[in-house]
N, C-alpha and C. Protein backbone atom coordinates (compact mmCIF):
# COMPACT_ATOMS: atom_id res chain seq x y z
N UNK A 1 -58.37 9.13 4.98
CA UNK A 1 -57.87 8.78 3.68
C UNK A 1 -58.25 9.88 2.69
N UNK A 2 -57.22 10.19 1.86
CA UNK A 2 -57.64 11.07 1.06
C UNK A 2 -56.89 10.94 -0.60
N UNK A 3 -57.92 10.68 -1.51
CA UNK A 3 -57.17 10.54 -2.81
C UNK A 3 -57.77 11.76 -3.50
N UNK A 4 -56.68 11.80 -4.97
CA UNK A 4 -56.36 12.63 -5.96
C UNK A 4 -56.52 12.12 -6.81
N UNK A 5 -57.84 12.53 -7.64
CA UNK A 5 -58.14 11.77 -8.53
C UNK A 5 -58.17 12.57 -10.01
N UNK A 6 -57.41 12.57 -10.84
CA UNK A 6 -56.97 13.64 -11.98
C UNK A 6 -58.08 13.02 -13.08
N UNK A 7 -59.20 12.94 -13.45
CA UNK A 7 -59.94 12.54 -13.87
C UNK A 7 -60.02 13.05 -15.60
N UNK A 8 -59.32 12.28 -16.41
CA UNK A 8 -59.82 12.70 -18.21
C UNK A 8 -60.71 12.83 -18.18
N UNK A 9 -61.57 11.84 -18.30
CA UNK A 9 -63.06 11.47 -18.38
C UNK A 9 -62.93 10.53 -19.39
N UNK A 10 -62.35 9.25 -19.47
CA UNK A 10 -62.06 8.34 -20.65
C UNK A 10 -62.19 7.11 -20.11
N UNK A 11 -62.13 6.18 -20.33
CA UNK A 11 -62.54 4.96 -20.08
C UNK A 11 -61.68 4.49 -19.19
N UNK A 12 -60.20 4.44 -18.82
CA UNK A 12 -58.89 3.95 -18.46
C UNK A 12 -59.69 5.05 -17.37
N UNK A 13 -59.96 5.70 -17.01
CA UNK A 13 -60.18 6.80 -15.77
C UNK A 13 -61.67 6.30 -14.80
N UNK A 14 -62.50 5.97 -15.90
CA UNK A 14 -63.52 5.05 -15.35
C UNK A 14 -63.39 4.22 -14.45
N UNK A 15 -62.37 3.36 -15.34
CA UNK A 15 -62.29 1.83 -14.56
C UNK A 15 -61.30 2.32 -13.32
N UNK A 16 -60.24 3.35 -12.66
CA UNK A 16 -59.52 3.01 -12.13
C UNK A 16 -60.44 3.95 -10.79
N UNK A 17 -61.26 4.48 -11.74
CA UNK A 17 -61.83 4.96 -10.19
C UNK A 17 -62.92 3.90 -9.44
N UNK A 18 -63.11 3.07 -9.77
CA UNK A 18 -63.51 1.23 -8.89
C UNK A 18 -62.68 1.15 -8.12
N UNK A 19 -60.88 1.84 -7.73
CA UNK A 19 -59.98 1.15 -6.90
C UNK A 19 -60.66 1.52 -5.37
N UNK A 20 -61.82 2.44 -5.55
CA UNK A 20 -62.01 3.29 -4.39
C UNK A 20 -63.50 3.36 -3.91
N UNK A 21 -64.11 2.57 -4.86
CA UNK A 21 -65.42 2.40 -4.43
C UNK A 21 -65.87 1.59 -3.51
N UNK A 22 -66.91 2.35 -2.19
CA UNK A 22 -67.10 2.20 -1.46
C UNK A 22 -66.33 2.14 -0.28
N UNK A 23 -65.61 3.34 -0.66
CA UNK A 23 -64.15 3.18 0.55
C UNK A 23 -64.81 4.56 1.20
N UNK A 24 -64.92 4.91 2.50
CA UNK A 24 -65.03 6.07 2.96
C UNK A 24 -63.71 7.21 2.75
N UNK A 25 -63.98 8.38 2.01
CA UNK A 25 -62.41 8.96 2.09
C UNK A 25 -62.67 10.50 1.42
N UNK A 26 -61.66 11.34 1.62
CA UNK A 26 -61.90 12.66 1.05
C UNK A 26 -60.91 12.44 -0.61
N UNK A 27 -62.22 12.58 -1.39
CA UNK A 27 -61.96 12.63 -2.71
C UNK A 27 -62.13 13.90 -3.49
N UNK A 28 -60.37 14.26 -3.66
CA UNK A 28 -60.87 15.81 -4.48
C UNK A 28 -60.70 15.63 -5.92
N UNK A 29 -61.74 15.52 -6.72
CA UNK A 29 -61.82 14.75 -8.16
C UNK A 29 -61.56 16.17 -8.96
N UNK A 30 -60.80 16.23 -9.84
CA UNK A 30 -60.62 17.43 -11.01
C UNK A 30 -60.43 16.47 -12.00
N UNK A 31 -61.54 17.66 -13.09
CA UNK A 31 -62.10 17.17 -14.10
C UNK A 31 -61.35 18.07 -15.04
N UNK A 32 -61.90 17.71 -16.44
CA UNK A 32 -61.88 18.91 -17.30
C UNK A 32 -62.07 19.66 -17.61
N UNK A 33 -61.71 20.84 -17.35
CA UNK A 33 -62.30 22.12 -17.56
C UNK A 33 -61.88 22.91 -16.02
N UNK A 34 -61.66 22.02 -14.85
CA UNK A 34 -61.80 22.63 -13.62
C UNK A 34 -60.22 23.30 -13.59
N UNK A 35 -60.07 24.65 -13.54
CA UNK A 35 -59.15 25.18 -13.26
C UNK A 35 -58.98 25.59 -11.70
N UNK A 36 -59.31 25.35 -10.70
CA UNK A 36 -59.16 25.93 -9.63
C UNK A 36 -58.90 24.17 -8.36
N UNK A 37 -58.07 23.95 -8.99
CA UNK A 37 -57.46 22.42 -8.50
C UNK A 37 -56.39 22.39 -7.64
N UNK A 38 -54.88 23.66 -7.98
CA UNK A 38 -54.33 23.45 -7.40
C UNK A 38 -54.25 23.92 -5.83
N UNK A 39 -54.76 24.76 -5.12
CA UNK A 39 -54.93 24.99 -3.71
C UNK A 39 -55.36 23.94 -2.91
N UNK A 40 -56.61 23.25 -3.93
CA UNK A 40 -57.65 22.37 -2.98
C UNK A 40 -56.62 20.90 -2.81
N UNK A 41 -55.59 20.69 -3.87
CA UNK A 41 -55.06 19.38 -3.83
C UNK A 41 -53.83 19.50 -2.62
N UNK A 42 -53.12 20.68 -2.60
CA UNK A 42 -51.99 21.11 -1.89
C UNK A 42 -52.41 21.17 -0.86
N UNK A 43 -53.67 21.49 -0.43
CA UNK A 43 -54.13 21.80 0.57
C UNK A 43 -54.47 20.08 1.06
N UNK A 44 -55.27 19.35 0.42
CA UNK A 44 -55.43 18.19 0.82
C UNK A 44 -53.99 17.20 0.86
N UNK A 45 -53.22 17.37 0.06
CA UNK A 45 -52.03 16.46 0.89
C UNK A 45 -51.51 16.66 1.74
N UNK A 46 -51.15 18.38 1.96
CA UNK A 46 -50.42 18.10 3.09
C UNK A 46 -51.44 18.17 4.81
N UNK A 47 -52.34 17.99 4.43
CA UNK A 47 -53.68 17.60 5.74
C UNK A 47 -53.41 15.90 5.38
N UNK A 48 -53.26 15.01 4.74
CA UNK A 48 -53.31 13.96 4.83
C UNK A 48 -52.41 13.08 5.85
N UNK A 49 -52.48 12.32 6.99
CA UNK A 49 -51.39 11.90 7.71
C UNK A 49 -51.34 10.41 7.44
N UNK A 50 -52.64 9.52 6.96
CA UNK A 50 -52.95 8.18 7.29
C UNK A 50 -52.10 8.13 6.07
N UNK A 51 -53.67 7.72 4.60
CA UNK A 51 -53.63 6.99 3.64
C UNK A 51 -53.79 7.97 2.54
N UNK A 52 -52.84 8.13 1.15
CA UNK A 52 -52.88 9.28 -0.07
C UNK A 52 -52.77 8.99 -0.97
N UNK A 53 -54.07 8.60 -2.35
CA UNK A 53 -53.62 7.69 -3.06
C UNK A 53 -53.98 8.89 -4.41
N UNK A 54 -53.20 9.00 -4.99
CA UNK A 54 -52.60 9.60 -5.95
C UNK A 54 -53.01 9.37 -7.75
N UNK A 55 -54.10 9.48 -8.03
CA UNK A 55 -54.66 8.55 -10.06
C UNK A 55 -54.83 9.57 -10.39
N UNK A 56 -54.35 8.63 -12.04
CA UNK A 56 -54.78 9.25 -12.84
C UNK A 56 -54.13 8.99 -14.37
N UNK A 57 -53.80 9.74 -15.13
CA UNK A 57 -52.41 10.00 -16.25
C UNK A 57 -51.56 10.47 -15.76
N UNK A 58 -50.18 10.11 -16.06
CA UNK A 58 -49.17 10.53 -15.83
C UNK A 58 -47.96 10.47 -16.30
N UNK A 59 -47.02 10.82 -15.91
CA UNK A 59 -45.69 10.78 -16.25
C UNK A 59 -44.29 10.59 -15.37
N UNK A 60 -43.38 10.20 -15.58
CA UNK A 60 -42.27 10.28 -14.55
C UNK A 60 -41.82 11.68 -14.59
N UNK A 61 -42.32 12.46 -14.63
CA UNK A 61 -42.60 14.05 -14.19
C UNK A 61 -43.81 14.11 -12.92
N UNK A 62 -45.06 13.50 -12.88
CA UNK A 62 -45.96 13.78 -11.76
C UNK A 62 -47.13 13.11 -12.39
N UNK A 63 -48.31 13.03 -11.88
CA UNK A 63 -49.48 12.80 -11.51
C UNK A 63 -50.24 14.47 -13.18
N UNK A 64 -50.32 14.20 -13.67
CA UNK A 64 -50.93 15.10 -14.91
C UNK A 64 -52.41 15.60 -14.48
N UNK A 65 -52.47 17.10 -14.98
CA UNK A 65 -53.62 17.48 -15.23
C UNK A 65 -54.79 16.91 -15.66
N UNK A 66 -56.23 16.44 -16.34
CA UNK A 66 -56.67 15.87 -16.94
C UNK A 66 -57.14 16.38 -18.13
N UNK A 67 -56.18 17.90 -18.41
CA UNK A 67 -55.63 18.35 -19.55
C UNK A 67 -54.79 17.88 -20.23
N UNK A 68 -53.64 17.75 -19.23
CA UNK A 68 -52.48 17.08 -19.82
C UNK A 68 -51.23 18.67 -20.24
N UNK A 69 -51.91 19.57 -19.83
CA UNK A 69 -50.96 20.66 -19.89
C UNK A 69 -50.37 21.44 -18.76
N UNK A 70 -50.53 20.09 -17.59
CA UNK A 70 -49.81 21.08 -16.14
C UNK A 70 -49.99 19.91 -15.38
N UNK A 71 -49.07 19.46 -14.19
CA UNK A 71 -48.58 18.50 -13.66
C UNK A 71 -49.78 19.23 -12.15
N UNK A 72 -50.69 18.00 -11.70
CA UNK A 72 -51.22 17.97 -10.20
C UNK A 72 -50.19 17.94 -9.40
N UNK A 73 -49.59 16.83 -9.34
CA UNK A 73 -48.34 16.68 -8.19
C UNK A 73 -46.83 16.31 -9.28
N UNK A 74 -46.03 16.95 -8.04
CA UNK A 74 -44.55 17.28 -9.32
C UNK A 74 -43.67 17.57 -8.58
N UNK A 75 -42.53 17.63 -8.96
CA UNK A 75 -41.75 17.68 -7.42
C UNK A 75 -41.34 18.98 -6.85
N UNK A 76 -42.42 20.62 -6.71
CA UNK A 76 -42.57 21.22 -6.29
C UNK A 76 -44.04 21.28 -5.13
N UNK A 77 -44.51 19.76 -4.91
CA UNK A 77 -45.72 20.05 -4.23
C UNK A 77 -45.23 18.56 -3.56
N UNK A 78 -44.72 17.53 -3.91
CA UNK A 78 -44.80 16.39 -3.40
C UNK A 78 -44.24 16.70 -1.88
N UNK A 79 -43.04 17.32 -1.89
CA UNK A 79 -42.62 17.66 -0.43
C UNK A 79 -43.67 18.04 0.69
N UNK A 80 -45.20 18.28 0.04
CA UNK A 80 -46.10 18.23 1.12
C UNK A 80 -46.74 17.61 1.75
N UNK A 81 -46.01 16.13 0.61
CA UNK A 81 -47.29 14.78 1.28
C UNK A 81 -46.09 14.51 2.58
N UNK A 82 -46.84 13.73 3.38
CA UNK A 82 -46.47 13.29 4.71
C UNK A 82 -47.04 11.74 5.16
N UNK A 83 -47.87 11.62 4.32
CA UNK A 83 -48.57 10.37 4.73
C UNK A 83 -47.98 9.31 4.96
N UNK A 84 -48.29 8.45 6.10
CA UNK A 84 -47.32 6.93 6.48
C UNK A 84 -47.93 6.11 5.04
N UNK A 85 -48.61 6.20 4.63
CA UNK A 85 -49.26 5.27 3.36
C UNK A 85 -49.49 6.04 2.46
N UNK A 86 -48.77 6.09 1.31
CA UNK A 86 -48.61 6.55 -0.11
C UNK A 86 -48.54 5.90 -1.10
N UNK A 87 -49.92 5.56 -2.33
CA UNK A 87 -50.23 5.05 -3.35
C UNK A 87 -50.59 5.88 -5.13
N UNK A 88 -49.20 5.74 -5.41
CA UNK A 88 -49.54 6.38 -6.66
C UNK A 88 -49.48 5.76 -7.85
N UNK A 89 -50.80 5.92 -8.73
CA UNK A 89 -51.54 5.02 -9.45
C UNK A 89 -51.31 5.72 -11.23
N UNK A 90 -49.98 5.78 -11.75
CA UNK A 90 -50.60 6.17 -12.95
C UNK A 90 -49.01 5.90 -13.85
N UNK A 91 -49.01 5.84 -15.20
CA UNK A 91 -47.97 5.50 -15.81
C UNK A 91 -46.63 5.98 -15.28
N UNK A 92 -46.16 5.62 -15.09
CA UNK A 92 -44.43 5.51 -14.14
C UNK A 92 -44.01 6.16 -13.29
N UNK A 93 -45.46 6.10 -12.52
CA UNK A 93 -45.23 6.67 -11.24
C UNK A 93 -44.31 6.34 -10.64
N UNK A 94 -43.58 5.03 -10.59
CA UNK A 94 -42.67 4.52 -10.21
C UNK A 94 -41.14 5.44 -10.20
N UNK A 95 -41.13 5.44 -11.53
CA UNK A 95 -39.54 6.72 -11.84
C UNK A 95 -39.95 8.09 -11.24
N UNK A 96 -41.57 8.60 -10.98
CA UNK A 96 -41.25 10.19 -10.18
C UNK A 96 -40.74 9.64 -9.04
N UNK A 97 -41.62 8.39 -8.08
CA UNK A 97 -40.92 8.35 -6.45
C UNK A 97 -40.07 8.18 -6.57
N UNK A 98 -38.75 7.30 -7.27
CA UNK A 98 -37.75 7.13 -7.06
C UNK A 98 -37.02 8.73 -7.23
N UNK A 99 -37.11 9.20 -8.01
CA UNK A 99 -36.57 10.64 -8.70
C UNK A 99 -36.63 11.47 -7.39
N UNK A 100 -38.13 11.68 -6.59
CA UNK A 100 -38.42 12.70 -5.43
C UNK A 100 -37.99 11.42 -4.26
N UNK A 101 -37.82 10.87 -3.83
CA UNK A 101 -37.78 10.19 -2.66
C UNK A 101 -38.89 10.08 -2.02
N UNK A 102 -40.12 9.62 -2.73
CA UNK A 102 -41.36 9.54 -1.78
C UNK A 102 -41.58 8.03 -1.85
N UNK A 103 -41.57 7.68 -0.61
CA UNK A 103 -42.15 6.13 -0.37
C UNK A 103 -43.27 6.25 0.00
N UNK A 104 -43.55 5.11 -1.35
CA UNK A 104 -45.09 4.68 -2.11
C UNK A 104 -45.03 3.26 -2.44
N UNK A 105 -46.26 3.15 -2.50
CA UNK A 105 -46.58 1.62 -3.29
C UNK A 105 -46.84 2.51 -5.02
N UNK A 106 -46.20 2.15 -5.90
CA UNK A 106 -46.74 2.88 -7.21
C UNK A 106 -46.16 2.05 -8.36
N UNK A 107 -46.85 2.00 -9.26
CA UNK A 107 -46.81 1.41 -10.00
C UNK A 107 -46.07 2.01 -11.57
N UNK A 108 -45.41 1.59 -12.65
CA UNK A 108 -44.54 1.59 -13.57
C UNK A 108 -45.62 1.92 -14.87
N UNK A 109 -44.80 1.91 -15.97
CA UNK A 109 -45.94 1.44 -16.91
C UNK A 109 -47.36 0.84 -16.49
N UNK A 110 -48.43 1.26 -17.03
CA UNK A 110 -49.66 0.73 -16.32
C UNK A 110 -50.53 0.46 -17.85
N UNK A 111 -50.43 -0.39 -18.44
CA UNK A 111 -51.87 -0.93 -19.58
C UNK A 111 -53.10 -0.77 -19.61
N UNK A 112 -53.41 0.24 -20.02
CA UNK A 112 -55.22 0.16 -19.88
C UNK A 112 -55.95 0.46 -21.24
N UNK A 113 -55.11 0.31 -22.32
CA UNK A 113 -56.02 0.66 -23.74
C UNK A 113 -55.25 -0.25 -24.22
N UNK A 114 -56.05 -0.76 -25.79
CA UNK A 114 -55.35 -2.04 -26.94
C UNK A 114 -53.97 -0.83 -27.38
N UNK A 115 -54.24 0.09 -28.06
CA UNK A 115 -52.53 0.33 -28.33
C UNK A 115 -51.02 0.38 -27.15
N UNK A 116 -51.33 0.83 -26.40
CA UNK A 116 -50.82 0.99 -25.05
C UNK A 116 -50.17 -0.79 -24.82
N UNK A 117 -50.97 -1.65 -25.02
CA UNK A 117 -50.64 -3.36 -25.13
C UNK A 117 -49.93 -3.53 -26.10
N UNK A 118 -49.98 -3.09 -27.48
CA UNK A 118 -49.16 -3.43 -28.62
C UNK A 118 -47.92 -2.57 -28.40
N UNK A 119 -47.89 -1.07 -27.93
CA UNK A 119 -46.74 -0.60 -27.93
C UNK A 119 -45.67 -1.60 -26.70
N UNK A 120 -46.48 -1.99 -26.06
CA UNK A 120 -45.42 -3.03 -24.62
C UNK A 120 -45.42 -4.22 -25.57
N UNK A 121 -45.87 -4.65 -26.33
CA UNK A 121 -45.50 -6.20 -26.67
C UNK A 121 -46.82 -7.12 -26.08
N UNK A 122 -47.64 -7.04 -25.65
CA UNK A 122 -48.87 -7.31 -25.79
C UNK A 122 -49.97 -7.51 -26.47
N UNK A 123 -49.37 -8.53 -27.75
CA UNK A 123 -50.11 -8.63 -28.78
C UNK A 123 -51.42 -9.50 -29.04
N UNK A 124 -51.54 -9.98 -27.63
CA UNK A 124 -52.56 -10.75 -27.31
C UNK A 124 -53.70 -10.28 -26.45
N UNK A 125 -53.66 -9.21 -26.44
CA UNK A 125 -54.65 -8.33 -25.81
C UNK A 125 -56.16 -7.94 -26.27
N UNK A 126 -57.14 -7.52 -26.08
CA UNK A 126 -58.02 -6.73 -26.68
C UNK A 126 -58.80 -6.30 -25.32
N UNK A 127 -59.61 -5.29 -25.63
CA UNK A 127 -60.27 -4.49 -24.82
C UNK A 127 -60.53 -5.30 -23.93
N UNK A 128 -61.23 -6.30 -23.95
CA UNK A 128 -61.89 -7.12 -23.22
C UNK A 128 -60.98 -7.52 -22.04
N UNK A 129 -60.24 -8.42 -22.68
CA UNK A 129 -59.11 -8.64 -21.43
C UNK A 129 -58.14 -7.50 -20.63
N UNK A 130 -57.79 -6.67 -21.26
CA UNK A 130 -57.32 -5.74 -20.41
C UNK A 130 -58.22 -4.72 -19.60
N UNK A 131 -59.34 -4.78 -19.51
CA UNK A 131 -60.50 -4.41 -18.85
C UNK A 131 -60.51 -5.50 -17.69
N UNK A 132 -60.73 -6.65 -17.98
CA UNK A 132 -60.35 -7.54 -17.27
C UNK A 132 -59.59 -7.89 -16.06
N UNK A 133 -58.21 -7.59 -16.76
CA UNK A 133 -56.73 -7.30 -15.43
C UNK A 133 -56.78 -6.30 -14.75
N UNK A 134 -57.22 -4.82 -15.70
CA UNK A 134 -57.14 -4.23 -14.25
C UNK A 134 -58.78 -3.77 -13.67
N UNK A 135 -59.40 -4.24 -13.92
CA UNK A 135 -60.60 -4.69 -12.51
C UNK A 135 -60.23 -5.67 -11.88
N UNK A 136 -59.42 -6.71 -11.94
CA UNK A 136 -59.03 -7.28 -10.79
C UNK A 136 -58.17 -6.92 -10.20
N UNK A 137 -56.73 -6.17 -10.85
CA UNK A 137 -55.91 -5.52 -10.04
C UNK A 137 -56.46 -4.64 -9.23
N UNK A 138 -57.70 -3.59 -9.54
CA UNK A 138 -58.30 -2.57 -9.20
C UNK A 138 -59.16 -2.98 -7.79
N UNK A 139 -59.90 -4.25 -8.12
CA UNK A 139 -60.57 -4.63 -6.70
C UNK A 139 -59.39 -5.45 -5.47
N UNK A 140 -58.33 -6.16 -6.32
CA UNK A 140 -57.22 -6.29 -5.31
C UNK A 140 -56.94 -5.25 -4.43
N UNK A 141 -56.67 -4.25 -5.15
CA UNK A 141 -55.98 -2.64 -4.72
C UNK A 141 -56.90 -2.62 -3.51
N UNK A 142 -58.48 -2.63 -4.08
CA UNK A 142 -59.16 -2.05 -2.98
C UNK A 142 -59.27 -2.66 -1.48
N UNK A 143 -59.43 -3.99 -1.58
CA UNK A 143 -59.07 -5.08 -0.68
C UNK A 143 -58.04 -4.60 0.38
N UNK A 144 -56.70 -4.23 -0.44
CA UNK A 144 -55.30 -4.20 0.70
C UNK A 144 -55.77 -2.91 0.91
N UNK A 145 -56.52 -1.60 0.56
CA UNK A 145 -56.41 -0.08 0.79
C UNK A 145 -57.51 -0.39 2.45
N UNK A 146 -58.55 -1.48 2.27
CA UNK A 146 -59.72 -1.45 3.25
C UNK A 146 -58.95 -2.16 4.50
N UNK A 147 -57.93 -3.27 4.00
CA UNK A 147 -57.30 -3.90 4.88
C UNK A 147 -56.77 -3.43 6.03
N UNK A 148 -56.08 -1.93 5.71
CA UNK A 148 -55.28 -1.16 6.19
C UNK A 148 -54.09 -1.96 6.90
N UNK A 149 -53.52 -2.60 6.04
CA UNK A 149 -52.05 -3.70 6.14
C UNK A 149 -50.82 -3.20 5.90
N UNK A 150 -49.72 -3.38 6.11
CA UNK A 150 -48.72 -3.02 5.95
C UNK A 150 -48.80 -2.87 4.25
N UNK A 151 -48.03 -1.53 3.73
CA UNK A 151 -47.90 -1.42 2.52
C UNK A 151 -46.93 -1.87 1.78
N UNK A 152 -45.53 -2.23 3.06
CA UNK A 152 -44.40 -2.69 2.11
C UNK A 152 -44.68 -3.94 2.04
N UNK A 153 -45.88 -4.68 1.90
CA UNK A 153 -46.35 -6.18 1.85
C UNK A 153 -46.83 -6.34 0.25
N UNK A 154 -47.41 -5.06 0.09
CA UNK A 154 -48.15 -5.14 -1.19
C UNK A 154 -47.64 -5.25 -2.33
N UNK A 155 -46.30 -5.27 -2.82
CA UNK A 155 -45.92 -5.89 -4.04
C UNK A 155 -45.96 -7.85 -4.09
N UNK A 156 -45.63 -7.68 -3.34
CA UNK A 156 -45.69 -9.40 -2.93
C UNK A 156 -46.77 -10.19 -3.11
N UNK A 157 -47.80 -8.95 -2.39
CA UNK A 157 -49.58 -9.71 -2.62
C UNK A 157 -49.86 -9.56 -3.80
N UNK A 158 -49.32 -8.36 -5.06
CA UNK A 158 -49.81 -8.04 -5.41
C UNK A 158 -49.21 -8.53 -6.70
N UNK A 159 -48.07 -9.45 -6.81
CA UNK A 159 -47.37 -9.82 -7.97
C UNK A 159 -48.09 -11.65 -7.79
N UNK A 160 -47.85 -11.74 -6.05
CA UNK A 160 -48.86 -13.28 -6.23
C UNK A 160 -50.16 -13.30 -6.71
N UNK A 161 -51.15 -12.42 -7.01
CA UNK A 161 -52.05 -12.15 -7.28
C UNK A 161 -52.63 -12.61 -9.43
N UNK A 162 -50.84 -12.69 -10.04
CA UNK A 162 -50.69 -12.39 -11.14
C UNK A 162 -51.61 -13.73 -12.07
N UNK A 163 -52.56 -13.19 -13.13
CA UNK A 163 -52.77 -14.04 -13.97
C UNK A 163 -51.86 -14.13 -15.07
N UNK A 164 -51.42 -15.49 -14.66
CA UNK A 164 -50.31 -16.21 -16.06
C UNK A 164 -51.56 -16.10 -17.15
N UNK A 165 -52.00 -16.33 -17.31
CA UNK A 165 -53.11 -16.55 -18.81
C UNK A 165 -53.32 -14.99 -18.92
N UNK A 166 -53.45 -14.49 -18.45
CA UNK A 166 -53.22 -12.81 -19.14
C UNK A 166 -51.72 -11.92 -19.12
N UNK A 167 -51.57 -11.44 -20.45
CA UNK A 167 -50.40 -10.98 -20.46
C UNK A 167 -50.16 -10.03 -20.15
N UNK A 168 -51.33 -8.96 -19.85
CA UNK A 168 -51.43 -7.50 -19.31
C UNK A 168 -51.38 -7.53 -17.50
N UNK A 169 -51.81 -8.18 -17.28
CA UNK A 169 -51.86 -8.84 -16.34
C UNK A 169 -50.47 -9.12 -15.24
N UNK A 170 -49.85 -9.66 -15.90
CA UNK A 170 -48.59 -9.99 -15.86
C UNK A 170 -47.66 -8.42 -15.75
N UNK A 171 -47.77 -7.95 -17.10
CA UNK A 171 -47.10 -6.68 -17.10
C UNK A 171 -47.51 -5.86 -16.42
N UNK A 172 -48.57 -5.34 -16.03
CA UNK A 172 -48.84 -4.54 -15.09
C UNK A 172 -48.40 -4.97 -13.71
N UNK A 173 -48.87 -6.01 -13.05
CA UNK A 173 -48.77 -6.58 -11.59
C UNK A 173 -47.36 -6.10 -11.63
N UNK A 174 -46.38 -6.68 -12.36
CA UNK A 174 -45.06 -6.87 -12.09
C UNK A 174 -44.45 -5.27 -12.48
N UNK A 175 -45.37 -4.86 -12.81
CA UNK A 175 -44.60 -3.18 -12.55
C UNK A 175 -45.40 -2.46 -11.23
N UNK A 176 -45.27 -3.20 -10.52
CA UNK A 176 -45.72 -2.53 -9.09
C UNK A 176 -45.07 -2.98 -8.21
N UNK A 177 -44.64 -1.56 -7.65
CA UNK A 177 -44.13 -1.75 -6.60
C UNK A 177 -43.80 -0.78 -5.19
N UNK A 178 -43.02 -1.21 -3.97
CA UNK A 178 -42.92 -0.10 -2.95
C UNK A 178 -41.32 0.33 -3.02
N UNK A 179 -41.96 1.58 -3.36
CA UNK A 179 -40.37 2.69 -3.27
C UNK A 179 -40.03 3.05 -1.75
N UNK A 180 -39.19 2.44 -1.27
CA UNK A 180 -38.62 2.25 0.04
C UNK A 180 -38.10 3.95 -0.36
């Protein structure tokens, strides 16, 4: 297993790196400031054959720097993943796989700060609770990643999973999904 972990260093980056704790796996973490990222990541996807899970910030352009001024994965490097299990974890990741044709479990819009909730219509939010949803989405995640279960299962587990009493909750779960 090997993830990509585009690391800000901000709180939303904190919490999502729990999806992976205590998982045995090759983690190539770039930080801020680290300019010498892209060989080691290119190099690690396309060595990946199992499991490739993909965080961070992003865009329906790629997987972002943790600058935010140059794309990790984009659709001049994705053609190197190969992996039977592909998980990409960051705001609409969803529209790059569909865009590149990479089948993934990945998720859409993703909530992890109070404005980020008000701009979706989430006016019932505060730190607290959306800290909340996704540590449980986050230890769900980890659950099905240890499981090593079929992945095109995991929207299913992962929308039954949904707390009605949280509204972030809701919106997030239900923007996940597997790009056949």
């Amino acid at each position: 297993m090997t993830i990509i972990f585009s690391d800000r260093g901000d709180n939303d980056c904190l919490l999502l790196s729990s999806m992976w704790r205590g998982i045995d796996a090759n983690v190539v973490h770039i930080t801020l400031g680290d300019n010498s990222w892209e060989d080691r990541v290119n190099d690690a996807i396309s060595s990946e054959d199992d499991t490739l899970i993909l965080a961070g910030h992003g865009t329906e352009h790629g997987l972002l720097s943790p600058n935010f001024m140059e794309y990790v994965v984009h659709k001049y490097n994705v053609g190197l993943i190969h992996a039977k299990r592909v998980v990409c974890f960051w705001c609409y990741a969803s529209k790059f796989c569909r865009k590149n044709d990479l089948r993934s479990f990945s998720t859409s819009m993703f909530i992890s700060n109070v404005e980020e909730a008000m701009v979706n219509r989430c006016k019932n939010s505060d730190e607290s609770s959306i800290d909340k949803a996704n540590s449980d989405i986050y230890n769900d995640m980890r659950k099905l990643i240890m499981e090593n279960n079929d992945i095109e299962t995991w929207t299913s587990v992962m929308w039954n999973r949904i707390d009605v009493r949280n509204e972030v909750d809701v919106f997030n779960r239900q923007g996940m999904r597997w790009n056949e």
